[in-house]
PDB file of N, CA and C in Angstrom:
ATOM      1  N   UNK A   1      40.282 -46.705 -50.614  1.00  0.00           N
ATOM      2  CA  UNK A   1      39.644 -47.818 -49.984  1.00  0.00           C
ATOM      3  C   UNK A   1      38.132 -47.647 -49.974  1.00  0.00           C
ATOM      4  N   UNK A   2      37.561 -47.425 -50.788  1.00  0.00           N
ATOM      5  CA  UNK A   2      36.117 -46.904 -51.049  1.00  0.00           C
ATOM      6  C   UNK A   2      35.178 -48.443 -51.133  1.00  0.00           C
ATOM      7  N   UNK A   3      34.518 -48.863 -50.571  1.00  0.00           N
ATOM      8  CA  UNK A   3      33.821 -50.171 -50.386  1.00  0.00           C
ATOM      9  C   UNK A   3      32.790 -49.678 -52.033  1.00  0.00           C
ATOM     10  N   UNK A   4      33.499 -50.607 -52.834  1.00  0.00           N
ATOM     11  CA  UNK A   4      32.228 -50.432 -54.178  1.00  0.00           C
ATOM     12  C   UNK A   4      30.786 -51.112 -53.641  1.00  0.00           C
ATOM     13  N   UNK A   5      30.423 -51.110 -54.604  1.00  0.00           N
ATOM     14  CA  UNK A   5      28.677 -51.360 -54.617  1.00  0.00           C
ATOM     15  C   UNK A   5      28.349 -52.644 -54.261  1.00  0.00           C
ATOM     16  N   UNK A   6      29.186 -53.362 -55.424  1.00  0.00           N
ATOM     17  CA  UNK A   6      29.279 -55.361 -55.481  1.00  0.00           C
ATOM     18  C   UNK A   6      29.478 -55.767 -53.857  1.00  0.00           C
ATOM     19  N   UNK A   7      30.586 -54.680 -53.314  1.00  0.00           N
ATOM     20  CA  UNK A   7      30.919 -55.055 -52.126  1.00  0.00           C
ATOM     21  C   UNK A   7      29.656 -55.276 -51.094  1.00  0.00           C
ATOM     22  N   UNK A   8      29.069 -53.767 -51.102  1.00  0.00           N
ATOM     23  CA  UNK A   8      27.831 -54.186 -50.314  1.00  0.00           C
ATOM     24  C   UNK A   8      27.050 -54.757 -50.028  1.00  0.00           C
ATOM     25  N   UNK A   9      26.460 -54.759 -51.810  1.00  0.00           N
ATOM     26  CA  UNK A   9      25.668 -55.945 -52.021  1.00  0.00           C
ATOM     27  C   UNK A   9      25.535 -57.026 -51.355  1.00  0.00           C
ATOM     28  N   UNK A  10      27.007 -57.769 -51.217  1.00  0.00           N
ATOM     29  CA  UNK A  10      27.290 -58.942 -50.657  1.00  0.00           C
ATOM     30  C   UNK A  10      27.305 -58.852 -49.744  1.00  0.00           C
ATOM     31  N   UNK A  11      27.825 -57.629 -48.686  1.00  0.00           N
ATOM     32  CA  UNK A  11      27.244 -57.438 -47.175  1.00  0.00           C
ATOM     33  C   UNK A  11      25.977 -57.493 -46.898  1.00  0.00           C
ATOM     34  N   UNK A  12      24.795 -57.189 -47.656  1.00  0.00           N
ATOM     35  CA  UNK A  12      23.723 -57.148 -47.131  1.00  0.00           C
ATOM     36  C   UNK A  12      23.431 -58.549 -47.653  1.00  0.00           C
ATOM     37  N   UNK A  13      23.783 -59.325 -48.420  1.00  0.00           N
ATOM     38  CA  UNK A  13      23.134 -60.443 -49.295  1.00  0.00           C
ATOM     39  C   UNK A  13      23.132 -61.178 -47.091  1.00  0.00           C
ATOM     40  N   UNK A  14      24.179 -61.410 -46.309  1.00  0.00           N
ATOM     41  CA  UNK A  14      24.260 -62.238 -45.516  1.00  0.00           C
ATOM     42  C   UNK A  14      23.997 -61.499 -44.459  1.00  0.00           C
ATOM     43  N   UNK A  15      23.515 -60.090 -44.108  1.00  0.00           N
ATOM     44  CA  UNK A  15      22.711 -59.665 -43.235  1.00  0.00           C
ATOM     45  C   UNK A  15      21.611 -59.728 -43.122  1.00  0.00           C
ATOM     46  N   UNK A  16      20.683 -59.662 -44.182  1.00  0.00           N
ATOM     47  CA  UNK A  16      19.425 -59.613 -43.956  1.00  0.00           C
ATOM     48  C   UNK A  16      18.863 -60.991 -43.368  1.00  0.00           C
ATOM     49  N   UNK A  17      19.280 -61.980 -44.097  1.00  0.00           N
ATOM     50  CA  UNK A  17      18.846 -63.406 -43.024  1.00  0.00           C
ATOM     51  C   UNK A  17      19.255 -63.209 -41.953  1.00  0.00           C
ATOM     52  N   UNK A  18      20.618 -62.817 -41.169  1.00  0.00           N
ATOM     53  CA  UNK A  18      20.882 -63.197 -40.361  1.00  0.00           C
ATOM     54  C   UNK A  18      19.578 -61.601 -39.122  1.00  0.00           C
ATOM     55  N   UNK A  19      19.487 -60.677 -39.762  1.00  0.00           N
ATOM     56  CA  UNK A  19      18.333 -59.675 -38.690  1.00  0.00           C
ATOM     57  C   UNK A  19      17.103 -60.502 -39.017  1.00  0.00           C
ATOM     58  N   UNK A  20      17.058 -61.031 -39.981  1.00  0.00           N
ATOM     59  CA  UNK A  20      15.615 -61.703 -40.138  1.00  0.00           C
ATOM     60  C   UNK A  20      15.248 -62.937 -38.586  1.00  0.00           C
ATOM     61  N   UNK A  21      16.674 -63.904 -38.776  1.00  0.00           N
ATOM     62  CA  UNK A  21      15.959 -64.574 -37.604  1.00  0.00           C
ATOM     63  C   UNK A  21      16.234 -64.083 -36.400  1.00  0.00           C
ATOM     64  N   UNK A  22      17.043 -63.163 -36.404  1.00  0.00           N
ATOM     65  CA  UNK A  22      17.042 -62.357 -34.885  1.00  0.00           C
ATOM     66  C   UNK A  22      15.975 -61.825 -34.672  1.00  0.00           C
ATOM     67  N   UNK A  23      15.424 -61.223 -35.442  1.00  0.00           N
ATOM     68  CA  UNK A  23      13.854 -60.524 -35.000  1.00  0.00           C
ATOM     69  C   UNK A  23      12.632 -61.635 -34.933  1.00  0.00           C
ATOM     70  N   UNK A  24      13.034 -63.003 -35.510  1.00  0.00           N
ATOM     71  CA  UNK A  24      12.207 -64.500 -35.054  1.00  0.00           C
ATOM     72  C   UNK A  24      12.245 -64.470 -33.934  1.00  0.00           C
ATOM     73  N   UNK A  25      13.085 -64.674 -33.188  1.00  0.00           N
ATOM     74  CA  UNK A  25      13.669 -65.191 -31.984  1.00  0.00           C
ATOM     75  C   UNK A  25      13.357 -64.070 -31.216  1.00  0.00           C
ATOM     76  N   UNK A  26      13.178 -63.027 -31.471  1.00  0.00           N
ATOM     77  CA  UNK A  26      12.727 -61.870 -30.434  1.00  0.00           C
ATOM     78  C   UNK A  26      11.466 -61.880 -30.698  1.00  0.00           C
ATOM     79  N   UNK A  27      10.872 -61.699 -31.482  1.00  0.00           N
ATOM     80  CA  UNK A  27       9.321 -62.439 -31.293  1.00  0.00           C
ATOM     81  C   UNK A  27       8.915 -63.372 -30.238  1.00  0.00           C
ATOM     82  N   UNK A  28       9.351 -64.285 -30.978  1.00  0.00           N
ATOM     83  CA  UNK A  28       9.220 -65.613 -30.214  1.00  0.00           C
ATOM     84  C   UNK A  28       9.091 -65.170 -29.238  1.00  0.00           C
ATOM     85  N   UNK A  29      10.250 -64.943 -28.198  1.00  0.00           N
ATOM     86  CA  UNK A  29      10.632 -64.933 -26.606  1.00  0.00           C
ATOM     87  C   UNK A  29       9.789 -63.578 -26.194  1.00  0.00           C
ATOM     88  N   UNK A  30       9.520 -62.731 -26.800  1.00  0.00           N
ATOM     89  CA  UNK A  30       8.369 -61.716 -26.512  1.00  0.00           C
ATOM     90  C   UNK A  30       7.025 -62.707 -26.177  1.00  0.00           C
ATOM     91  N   UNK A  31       6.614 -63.177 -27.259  1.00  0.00           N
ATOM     92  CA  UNK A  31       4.819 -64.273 -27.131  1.00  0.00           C
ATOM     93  C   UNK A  31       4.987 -65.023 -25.798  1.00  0.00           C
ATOM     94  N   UNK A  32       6.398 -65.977 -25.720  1.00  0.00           N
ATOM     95  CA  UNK A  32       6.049 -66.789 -25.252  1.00  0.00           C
ATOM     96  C   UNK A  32       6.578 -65.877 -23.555  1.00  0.00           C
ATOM     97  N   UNK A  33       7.453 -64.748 -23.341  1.00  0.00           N
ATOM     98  CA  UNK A  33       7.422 -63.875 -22.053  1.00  0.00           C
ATOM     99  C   UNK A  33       6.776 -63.337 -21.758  1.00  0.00           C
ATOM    100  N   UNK A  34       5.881 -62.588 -22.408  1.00  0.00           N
ATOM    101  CA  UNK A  34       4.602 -61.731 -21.940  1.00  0.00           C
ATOM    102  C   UNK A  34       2.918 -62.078 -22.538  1.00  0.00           C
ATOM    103  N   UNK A  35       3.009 -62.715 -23.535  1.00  0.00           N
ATOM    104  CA  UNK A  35       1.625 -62.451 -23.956  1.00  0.00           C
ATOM    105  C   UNK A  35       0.717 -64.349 -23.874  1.00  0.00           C
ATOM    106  N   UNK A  36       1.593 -65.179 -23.552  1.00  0.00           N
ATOM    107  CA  UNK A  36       0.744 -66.501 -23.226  1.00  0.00           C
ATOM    108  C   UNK A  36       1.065 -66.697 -21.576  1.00  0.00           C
ATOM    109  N   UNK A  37      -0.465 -66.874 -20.992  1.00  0.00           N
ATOM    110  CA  UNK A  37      -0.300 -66.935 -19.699  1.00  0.00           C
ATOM    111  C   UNK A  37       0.014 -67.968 -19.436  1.00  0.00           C
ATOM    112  N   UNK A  38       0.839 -68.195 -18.104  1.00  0.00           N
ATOM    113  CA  UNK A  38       1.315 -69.062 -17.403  1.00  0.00           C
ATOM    114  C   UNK A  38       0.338 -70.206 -17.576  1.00  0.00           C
ATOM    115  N   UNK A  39       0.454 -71.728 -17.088  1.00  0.00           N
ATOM    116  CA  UNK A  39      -0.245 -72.376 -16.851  1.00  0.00           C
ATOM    117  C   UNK A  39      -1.135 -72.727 -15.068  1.00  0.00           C
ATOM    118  N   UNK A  40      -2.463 -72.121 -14.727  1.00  0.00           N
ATOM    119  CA  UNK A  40      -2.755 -72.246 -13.653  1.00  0.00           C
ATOM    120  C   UNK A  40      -2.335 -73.411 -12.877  1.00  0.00           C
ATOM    121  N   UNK A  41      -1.912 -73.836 -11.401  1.00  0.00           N
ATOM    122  CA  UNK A  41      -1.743 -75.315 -10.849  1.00  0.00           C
ATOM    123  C   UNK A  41      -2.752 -75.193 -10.131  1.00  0.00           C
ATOM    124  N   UNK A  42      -3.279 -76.185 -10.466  1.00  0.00           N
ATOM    125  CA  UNK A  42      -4.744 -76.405  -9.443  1.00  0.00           C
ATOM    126  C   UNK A  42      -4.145 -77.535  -8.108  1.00  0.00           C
ATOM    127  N   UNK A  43      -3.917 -77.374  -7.003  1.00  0.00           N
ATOM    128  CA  UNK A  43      -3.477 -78.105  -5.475  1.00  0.00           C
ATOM    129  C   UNK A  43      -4.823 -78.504  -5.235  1.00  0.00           C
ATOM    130  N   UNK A  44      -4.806 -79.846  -5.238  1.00  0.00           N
ATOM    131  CA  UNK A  44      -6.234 -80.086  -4.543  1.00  0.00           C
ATOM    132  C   UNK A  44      -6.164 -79.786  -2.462  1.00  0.00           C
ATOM    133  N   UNK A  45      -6.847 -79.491  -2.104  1.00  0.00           N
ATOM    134  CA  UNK A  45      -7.015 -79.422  -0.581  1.00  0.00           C
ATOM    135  C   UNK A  45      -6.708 -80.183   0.453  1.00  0.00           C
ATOM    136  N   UNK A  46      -6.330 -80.304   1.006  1.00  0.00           N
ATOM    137  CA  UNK A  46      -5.730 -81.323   1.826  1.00  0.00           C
ATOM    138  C   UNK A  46      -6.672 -81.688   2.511  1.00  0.00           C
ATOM    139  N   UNK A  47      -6.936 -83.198   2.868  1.00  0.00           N
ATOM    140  CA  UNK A  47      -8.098 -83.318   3.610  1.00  0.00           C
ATOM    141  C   UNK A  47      -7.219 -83.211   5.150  1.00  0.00           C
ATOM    142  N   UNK A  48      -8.056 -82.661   6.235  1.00  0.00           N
ATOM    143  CA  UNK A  48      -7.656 -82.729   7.761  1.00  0.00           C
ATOM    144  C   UNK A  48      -7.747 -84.119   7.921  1.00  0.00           C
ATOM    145  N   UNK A  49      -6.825 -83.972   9.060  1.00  0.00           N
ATOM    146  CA  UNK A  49      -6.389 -85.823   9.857  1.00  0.00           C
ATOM    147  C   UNK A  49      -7.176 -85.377  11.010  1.00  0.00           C
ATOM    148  N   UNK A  50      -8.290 -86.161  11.724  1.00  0.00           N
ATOM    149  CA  UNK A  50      -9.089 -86.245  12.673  1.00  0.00           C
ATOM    150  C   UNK A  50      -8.489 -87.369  13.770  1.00  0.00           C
ATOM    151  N   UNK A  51      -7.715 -86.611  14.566  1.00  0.00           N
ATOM    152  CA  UNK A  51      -7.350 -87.620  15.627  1.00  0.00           C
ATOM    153  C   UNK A  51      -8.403 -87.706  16.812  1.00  0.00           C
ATOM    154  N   UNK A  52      -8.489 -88.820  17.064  1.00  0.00           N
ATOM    155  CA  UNK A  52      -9.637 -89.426  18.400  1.00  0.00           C
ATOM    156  C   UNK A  52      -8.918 -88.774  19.438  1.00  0.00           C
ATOM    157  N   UNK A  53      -9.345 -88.096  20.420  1.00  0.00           N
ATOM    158  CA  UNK A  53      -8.502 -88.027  21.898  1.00  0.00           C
ATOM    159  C   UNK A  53      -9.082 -88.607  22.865  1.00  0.00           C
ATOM    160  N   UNK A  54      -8.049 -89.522  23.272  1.00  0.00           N
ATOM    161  CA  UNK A  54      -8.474 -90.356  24.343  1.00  0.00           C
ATOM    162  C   UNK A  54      -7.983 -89.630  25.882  1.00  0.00           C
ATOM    163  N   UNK A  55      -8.873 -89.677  26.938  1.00  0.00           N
ATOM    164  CA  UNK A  55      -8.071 -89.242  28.152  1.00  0.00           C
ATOM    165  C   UNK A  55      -8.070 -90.419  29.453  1.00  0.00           C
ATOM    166  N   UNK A  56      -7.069 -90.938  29.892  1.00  0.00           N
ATOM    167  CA  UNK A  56      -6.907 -91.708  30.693  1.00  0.00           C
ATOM    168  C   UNK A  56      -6.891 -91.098  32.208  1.00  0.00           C
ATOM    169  N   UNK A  57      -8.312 -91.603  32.541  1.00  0.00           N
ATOM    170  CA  UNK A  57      -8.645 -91.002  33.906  1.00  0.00           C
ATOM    171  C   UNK A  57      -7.944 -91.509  35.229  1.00  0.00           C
ATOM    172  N   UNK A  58      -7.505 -93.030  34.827  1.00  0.00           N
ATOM    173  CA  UNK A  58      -6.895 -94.291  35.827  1.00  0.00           C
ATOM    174  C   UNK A  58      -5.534 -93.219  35.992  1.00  0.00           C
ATOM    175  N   UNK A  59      -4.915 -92.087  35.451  1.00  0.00           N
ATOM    176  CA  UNK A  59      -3.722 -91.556  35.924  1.00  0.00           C
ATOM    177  C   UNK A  59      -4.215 -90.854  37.284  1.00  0.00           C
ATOM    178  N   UNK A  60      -5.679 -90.191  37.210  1.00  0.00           N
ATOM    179  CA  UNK A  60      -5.875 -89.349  38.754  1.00  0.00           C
ATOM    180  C   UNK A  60      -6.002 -90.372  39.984  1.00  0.00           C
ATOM    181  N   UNK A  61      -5.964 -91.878  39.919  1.00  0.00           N
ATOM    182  CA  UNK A  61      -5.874 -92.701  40.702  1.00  0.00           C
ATOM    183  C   UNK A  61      -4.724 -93.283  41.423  1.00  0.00           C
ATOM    184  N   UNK A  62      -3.504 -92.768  41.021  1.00  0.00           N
ATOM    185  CA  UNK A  62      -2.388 -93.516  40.943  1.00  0.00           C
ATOM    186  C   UNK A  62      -1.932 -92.832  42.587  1.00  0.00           C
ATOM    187  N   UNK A  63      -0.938 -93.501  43.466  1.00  0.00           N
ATOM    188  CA  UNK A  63      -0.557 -93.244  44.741  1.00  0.00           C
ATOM    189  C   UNK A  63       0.150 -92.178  44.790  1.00  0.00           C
ATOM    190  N   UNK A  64       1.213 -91.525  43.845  1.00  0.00           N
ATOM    191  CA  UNK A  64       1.709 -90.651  44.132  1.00  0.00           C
ATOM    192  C   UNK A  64       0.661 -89.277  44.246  1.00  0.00           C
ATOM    193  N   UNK A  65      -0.484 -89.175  43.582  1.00  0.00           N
ATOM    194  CA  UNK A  65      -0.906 -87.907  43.235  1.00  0.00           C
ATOM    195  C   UNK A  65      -2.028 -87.831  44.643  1.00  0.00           C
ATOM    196  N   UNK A  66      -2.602 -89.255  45.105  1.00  0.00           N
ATOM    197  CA  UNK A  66      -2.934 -89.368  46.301  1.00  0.00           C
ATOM    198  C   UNK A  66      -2.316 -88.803  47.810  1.00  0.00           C
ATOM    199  N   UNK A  67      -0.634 -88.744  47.613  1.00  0.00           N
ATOM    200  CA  UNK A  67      -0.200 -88.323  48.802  1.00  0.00           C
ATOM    201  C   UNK A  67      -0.035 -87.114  48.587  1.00  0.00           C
ATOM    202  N   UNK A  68      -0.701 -86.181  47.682  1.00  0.00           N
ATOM    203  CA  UNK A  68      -0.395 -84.640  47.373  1.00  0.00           C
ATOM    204  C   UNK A  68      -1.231 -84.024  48.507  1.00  0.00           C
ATOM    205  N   UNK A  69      -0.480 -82.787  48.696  1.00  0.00           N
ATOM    206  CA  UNK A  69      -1.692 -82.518  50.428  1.00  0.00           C
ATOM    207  C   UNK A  69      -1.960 -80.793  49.512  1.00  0.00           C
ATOM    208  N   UNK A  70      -3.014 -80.484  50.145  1.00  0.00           N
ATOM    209  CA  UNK A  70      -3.764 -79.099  49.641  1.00  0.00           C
ATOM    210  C   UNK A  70      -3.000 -77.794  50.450  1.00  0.00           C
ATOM    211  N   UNK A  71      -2.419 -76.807  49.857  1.00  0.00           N
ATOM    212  CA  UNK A  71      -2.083 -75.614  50.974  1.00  0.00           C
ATOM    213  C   UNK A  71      -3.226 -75.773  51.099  1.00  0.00           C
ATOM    214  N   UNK A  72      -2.678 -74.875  52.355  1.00  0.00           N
ATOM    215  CA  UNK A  72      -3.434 -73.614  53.403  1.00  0.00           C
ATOM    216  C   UNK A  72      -3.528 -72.772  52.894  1.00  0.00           C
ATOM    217  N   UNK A  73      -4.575 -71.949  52.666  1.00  0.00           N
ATOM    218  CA  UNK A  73      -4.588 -70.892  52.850  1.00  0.00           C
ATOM    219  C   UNK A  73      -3.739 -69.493  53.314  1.00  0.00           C
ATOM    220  N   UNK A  74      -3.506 -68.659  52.501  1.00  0.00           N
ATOM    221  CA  UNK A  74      -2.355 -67.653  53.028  1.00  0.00           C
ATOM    222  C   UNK A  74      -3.293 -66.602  53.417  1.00  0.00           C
ATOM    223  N   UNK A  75      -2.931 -66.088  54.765  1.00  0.00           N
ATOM    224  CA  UNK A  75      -3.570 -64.636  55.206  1.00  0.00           C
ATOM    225  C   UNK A  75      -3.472 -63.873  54.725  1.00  0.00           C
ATOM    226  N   UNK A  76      -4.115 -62.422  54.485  1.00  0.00           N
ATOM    227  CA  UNK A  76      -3.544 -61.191  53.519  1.00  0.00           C
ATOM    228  C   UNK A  76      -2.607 -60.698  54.986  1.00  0.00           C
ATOM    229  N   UNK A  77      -1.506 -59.738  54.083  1.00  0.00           N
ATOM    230  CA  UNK A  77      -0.643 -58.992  54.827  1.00  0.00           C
ATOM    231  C   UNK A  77      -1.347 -57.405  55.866  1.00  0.00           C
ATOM    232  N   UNK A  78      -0.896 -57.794  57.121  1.00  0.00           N
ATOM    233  CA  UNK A  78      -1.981 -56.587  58.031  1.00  0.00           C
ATOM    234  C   UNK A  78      -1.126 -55.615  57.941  1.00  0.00           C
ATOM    235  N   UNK A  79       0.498 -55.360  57.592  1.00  0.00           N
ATOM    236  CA  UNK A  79       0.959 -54.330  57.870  1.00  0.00           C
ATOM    237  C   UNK A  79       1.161 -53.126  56.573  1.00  0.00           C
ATOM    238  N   UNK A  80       1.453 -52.546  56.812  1.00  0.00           N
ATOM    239  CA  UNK A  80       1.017 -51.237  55.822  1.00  0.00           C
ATOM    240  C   UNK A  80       2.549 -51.718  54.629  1.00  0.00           C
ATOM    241  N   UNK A  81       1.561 -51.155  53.206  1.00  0.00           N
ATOM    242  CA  UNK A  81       2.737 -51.944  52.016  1.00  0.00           C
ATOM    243  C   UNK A  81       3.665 -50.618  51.731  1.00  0.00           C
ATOM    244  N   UNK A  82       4.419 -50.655  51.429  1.00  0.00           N
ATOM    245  CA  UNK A  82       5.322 -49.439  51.213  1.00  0.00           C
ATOM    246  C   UNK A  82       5.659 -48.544  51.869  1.00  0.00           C
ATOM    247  N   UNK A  83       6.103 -47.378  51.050  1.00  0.00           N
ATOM    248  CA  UNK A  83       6.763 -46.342  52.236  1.00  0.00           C
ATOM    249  C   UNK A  83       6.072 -45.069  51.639  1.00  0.00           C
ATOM    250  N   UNK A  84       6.169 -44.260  52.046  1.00  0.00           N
ATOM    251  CA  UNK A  84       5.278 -42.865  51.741  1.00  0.00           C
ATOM    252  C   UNK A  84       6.168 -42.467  50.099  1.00  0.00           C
ATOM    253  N   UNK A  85       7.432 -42.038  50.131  1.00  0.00           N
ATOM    254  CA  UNK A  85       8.296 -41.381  49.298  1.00  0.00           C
ATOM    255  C   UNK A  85       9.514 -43.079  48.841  1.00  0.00           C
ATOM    256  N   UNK A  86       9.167 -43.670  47.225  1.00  0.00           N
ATOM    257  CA  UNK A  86       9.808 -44.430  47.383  1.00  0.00           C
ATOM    258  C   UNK A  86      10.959 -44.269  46.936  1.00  0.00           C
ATOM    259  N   UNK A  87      11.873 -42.993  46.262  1.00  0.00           N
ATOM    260  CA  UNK A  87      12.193 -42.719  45.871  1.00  0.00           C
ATOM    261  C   UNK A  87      14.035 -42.440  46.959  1.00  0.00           C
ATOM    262  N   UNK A  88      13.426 -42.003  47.937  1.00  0.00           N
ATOM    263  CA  UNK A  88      14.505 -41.636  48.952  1.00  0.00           C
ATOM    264  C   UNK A  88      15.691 -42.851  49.330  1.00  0.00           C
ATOM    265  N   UNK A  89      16.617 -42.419  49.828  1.00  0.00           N
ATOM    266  CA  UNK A  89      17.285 -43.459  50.178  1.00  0.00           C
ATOM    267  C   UNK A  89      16.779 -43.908  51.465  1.00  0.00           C
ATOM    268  N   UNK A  90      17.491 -45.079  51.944  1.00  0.00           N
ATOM    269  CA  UNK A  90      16.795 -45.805  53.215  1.00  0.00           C
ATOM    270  C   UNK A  90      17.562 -44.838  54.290  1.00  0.00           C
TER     271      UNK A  90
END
């Protein structure tokens, strides 16, 4: 079963095209994967939204906020804060 010569021949007659465009195509996808840069996206800036603020003063007029009454004043505490050892049981 010795593959003669003719035989080969004809094996390589339909290999070599076919490594030829395999090594196209690996080219190719090499240039176009590593060696051409991306295309930059230029985003233009967003312009800011400038909202007016309005403040409606006619709300500190209204009756409910009128019947609000002011504390008093709280005294400070006169008696002594804690315990010597807080650690102990009671």
């Amino acid at each position: 079963m010795a593959i003669t010569f003719l035989e080969k021949r004809k094996r390589l007659q339909y290999l070599f095209p076919i490594l030829g465009i395999a090594l196209l195509i690996t080219i190719f996808v090499l240039w176009q994967g590593f060696f051409k840069k991306p295309p930059e996206l230029i985003i233009p800036p967003e312009k800011p939204v400038i909202k007016k603020v309005e403040i409606d003063f006619e709300i500190l007029k209204s009756p409910q906020l009128e019947e609000l009454q002011i504390f008093e004043k709280v005294p400070p505490y006169e008696e002594e804060i804690g315990r010597e050892n807080p650690f102990i049981p009671y």
